[in-house]
PDB file of N, CA and C in Angstrom:
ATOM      1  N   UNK A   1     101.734  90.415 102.541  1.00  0.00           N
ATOM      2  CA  UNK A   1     101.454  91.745 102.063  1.00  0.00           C
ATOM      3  C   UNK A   1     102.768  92.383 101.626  1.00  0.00           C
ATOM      4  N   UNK A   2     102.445  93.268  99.925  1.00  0.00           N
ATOM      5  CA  UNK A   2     104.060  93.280  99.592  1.00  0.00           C
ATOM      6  C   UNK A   2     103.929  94.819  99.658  1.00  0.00           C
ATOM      7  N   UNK A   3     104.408  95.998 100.666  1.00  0.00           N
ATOM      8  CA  UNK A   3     104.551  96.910 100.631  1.00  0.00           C
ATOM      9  C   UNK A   3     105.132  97.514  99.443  1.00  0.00           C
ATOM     10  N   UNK A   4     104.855  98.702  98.580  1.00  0.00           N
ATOM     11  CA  UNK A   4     105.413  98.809  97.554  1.00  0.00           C
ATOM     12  C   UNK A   4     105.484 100.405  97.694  1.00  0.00           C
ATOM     13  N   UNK A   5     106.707 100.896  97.066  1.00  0.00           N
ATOM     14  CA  UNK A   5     107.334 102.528  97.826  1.00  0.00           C
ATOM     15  C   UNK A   5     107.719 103.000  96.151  1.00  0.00           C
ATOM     16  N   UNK A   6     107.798 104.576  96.232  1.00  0.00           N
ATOM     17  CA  UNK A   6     108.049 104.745  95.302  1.00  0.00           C
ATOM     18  C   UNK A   6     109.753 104.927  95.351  1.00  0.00           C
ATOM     19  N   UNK A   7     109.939 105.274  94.103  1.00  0.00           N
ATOM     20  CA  UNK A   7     111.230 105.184  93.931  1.00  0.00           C
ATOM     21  C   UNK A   7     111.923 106.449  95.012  1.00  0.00           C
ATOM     22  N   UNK A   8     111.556 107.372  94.626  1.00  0.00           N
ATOM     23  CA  UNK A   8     112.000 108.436  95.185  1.00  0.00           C
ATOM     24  C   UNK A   8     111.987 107.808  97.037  1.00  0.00           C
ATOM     25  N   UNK A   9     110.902 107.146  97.426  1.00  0.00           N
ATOM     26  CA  UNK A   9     110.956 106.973  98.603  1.00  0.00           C
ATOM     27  C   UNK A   9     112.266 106.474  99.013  1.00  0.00           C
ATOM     28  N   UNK A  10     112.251 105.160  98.334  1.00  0.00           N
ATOM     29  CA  UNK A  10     113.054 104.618  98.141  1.00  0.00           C
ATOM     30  C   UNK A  10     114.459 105.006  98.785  1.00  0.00           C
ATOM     31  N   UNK A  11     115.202 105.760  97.438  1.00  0.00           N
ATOM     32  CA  UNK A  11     116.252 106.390  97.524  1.00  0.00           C
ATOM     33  C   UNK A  11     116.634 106.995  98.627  1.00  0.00           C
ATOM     34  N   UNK A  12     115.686 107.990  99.532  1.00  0.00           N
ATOM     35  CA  UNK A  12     115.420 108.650 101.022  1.00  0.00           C
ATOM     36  C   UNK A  12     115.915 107.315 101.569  1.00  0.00           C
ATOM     37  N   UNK A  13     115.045 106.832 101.981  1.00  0.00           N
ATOM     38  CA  UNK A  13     115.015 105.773 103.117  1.00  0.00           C
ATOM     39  C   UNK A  13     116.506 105.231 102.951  1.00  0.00           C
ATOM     40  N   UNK A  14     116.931 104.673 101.989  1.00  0.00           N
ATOM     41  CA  UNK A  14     118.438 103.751 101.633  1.00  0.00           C
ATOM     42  C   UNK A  14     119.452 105.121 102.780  1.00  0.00           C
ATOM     43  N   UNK A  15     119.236 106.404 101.952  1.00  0.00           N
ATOM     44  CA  UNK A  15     120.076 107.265 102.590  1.00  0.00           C
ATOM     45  C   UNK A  15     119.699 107.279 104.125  1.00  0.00           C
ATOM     46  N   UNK A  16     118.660 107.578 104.415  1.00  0.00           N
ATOM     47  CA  UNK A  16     118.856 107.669 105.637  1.00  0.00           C
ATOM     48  C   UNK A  16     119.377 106.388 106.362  1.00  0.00           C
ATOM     49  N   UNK A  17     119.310 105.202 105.758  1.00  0.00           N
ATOM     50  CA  UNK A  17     119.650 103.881 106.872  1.00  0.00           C
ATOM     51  C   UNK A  17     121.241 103.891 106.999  1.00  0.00           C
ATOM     52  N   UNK A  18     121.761 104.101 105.501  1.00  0.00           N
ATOM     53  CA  UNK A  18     123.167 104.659 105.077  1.00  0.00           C
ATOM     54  C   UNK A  18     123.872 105.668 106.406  1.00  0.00           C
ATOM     55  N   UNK A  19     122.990 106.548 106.458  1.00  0.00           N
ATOM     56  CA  UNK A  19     123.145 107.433 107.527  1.00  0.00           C
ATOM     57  C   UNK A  19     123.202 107.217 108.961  1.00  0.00           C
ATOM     58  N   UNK A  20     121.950 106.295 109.651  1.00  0.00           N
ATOM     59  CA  UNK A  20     121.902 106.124 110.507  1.00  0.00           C
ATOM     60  C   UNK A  20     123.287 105.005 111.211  1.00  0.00           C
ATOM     61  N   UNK A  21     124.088 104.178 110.181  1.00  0.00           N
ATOM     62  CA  UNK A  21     124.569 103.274 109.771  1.00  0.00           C
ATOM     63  C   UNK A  21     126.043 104.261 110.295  1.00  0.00           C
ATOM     64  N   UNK A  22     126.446 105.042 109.987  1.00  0.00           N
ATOM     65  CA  UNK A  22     127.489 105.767 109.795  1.00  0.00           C
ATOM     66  C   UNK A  22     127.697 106.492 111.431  1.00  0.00           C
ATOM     67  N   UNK A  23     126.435 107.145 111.536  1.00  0.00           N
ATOM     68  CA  UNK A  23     126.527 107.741 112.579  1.00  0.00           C
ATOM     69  C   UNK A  23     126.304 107.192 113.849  1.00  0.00           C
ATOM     70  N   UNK A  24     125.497 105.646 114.043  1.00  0.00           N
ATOM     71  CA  UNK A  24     125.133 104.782 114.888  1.00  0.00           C
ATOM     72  C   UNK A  24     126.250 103.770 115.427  1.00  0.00           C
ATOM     73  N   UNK A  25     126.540 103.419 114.171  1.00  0.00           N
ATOM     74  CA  UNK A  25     126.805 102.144 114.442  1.00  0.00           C
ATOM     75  C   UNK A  25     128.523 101.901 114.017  1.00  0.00           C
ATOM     76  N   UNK A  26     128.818 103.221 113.805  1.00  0.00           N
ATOM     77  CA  UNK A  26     130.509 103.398 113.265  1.00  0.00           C
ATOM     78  C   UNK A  26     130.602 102.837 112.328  1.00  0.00           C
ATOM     79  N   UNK A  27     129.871 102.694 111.218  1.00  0.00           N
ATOM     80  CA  UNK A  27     130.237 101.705 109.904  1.00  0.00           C
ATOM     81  C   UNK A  27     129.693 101.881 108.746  1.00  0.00           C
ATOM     82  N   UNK A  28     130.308 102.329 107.619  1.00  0.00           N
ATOM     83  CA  UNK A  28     129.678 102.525 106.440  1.00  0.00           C
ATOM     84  C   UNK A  28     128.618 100.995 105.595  1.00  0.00           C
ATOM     85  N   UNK A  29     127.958 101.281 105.243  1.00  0.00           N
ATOM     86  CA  UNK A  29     127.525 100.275 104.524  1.00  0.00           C
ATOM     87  C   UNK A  29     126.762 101.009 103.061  1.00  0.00           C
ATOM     88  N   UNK A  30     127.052 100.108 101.910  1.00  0.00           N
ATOM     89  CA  UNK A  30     126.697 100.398 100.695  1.00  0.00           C
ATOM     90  C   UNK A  30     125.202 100.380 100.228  1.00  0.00           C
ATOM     91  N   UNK A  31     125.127 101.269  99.142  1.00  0.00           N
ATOM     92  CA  UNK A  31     123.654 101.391  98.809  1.00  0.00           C
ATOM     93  C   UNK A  31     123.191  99.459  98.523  1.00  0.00           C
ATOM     94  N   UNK A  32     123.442  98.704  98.230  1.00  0.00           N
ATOM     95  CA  UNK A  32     123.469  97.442  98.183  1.00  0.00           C
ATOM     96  C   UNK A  32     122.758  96.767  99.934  1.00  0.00           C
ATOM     97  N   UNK A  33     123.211  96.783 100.594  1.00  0.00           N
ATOM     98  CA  UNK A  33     123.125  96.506 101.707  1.00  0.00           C
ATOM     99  C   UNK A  33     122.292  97.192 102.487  1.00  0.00           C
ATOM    100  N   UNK A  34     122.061  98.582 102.349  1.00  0.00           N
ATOM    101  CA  UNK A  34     120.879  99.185 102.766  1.00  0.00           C
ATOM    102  C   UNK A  34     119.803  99.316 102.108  1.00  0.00           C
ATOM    103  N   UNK A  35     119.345  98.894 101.182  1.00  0.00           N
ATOM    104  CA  UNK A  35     118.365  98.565 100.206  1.00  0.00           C
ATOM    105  C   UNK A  35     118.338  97.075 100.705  1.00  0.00           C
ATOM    106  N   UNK A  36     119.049  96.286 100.606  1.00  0.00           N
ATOM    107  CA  UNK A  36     118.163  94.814 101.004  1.00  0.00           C
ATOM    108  C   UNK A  36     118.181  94.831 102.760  1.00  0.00           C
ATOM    109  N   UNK A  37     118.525  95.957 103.665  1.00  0.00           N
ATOM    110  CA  UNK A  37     117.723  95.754 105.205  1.00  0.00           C
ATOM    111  C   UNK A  37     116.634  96.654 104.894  1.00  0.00           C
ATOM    112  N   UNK A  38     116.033  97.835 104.041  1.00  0.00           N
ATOM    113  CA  UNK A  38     115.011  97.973 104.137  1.00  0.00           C
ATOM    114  C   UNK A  38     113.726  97.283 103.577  1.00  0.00           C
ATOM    115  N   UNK A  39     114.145  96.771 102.382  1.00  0.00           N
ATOM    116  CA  UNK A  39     113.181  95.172 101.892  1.00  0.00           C
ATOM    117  C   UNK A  39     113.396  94.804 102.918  1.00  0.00           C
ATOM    118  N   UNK A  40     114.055  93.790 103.820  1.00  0.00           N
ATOM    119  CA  UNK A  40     113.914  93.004 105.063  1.00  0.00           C
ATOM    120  C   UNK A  40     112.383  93.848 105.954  1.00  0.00           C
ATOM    121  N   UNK A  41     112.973  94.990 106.772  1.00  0.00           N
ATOM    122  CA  UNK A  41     112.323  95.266 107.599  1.00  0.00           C
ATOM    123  C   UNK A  41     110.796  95.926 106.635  1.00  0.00           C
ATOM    124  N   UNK A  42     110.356  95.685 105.473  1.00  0.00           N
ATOM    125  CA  UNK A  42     109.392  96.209 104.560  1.00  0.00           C
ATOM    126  C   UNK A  42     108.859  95.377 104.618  1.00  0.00           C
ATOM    127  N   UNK A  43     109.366  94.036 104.574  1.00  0.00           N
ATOM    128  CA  UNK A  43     108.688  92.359 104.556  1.00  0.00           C
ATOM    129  C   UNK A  43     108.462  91.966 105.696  1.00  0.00           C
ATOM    130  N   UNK A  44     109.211  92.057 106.954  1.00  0.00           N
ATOM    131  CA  UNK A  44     108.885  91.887 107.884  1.00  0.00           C
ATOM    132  C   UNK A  44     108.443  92.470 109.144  1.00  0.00           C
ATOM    133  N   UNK A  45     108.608  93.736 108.970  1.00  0.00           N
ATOM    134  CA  UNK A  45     107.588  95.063 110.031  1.00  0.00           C
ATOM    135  C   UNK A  45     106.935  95.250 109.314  1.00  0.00           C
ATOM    136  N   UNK A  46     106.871  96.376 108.055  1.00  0.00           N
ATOM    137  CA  UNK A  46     105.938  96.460 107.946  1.00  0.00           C
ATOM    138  C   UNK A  46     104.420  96.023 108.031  1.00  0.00           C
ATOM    139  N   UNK A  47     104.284  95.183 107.620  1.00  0.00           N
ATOM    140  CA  UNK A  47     102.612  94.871 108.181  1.00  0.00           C
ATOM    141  C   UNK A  47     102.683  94.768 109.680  1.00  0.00           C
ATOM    142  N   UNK A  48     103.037  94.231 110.217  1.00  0.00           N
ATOM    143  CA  UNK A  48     102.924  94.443 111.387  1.00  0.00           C
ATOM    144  C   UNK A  48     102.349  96.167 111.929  1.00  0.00           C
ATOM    145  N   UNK A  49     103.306  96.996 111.687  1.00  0.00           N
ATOM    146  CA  UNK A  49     102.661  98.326 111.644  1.00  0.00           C
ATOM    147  C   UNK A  49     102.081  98.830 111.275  1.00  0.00           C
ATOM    148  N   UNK A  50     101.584  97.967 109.795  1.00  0.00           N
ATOM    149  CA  UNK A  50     100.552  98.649 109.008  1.00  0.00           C
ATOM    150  C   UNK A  50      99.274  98.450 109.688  1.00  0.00           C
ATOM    151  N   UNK A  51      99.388  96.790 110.379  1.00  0.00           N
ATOM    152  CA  UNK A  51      98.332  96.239 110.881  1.00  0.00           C
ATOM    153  C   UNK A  51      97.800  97.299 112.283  1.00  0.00           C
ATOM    154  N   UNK A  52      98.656  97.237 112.798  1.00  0.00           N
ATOM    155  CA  UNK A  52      98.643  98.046 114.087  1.00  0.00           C
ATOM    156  C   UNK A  52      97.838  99.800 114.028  1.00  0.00           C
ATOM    157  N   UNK A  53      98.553 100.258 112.698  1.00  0.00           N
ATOM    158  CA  UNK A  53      97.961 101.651 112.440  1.00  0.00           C
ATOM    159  C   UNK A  53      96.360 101.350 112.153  1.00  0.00           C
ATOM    160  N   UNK A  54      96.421 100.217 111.297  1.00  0.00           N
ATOM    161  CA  UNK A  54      94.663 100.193 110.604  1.00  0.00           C
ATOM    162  C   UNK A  54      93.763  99.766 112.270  1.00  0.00           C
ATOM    163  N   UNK A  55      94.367  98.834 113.022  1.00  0.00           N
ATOM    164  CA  UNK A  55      93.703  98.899 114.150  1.00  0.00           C
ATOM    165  C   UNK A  55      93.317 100.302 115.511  1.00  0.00           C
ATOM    166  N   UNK A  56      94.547 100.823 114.972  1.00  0.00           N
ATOM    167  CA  UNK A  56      94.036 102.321 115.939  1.00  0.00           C
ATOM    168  C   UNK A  56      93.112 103.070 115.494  1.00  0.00           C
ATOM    169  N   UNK A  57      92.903 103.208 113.812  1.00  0.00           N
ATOM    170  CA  UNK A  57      92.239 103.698 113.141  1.00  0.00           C
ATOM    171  C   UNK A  57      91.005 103.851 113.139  1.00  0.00           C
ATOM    172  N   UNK A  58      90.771 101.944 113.516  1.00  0.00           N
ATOM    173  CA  UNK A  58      89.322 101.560 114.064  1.00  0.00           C
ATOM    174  C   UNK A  58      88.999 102.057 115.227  1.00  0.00           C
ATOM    175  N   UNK A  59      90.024 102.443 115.781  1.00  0.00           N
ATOM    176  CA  UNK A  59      89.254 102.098 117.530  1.00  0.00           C
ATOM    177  C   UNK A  59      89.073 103.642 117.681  1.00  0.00           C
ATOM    178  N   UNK A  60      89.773 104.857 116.957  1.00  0.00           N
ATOM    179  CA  UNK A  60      89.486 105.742 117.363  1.00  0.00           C
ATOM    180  C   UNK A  60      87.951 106.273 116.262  1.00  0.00           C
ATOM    181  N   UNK A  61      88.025 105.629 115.066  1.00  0.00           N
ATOM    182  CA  UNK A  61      86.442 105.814 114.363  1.00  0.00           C
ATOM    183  C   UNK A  61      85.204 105.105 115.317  1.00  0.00           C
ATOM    184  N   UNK A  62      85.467 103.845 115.867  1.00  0.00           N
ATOM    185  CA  UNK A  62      84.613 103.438 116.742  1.00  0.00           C
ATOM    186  C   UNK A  62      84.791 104.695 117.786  1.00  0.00           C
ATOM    187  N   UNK A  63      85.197 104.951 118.547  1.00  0.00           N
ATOM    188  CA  UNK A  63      85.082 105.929 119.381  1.00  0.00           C
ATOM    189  C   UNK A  63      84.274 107.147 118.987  1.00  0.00           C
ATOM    190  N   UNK A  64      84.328 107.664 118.007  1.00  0.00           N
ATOM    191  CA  UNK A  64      83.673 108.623 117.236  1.00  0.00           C
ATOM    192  C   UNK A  64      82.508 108.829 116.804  1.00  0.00           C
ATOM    193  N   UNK A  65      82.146 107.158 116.175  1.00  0.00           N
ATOM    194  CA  UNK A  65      80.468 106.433 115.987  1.00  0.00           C
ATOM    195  C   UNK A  65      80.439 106.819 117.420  1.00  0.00           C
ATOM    196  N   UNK A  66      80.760 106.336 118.355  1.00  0.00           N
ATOM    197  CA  UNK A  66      79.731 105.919 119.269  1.00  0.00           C
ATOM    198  C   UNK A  66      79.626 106.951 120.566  1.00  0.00           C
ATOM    199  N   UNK A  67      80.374 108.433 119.903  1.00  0.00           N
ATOM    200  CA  UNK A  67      80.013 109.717 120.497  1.00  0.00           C
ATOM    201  C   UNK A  67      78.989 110.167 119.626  1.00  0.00           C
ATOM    202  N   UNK A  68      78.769 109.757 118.392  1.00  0.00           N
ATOM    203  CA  UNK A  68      77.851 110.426 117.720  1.00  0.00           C
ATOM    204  C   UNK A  68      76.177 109.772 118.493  1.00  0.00           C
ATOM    205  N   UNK A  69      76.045 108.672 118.448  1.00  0.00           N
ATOM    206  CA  UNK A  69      74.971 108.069 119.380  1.00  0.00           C
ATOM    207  C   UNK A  69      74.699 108.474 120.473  1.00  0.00           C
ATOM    208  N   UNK A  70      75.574 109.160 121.332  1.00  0.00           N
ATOM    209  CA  UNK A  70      75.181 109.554 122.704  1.00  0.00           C
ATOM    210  C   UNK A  70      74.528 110.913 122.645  1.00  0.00           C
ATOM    211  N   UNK A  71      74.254 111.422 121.298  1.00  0.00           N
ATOM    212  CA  UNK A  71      73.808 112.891 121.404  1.00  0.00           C
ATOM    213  C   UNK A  71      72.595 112.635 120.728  1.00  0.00           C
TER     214      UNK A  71
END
């Protein structure tokens, strides 16, 4: 699954990793380098979380069906 962001997202996210990068971890790193760890973690968390959100999703709509039945 190929997560796909808009540009503008994009740009945010680079900055903030840029950021977190600076202020975390004592070390600058270039728009280059924070653009290919957020592809990384886009390719490889993401679904995972996506998966995870669509499963809560269910369980709290199942929950919901099946308050509607008890009335």
């Amino acid at each position: 699954m190929d997560i796909e962001l808009k540009k503008e997202t994009q740009d945010r996210l680079v900055g903030t990793i840029k950021k977190y990068f600076q202020e975390n971890m004592d070390e600058e790193i270039g728009d280059l380098k924070a653009m290919l760890l957020m592809e990384f973690f886009l390719k490889k968390v993401g679904p995972e979380i996506y998966n995870q959100a669509v499963s809560d999703a269910q369980s709290v709509m199942l929950e919901r069906v099946n308050e509607l039945d008890s009335f």
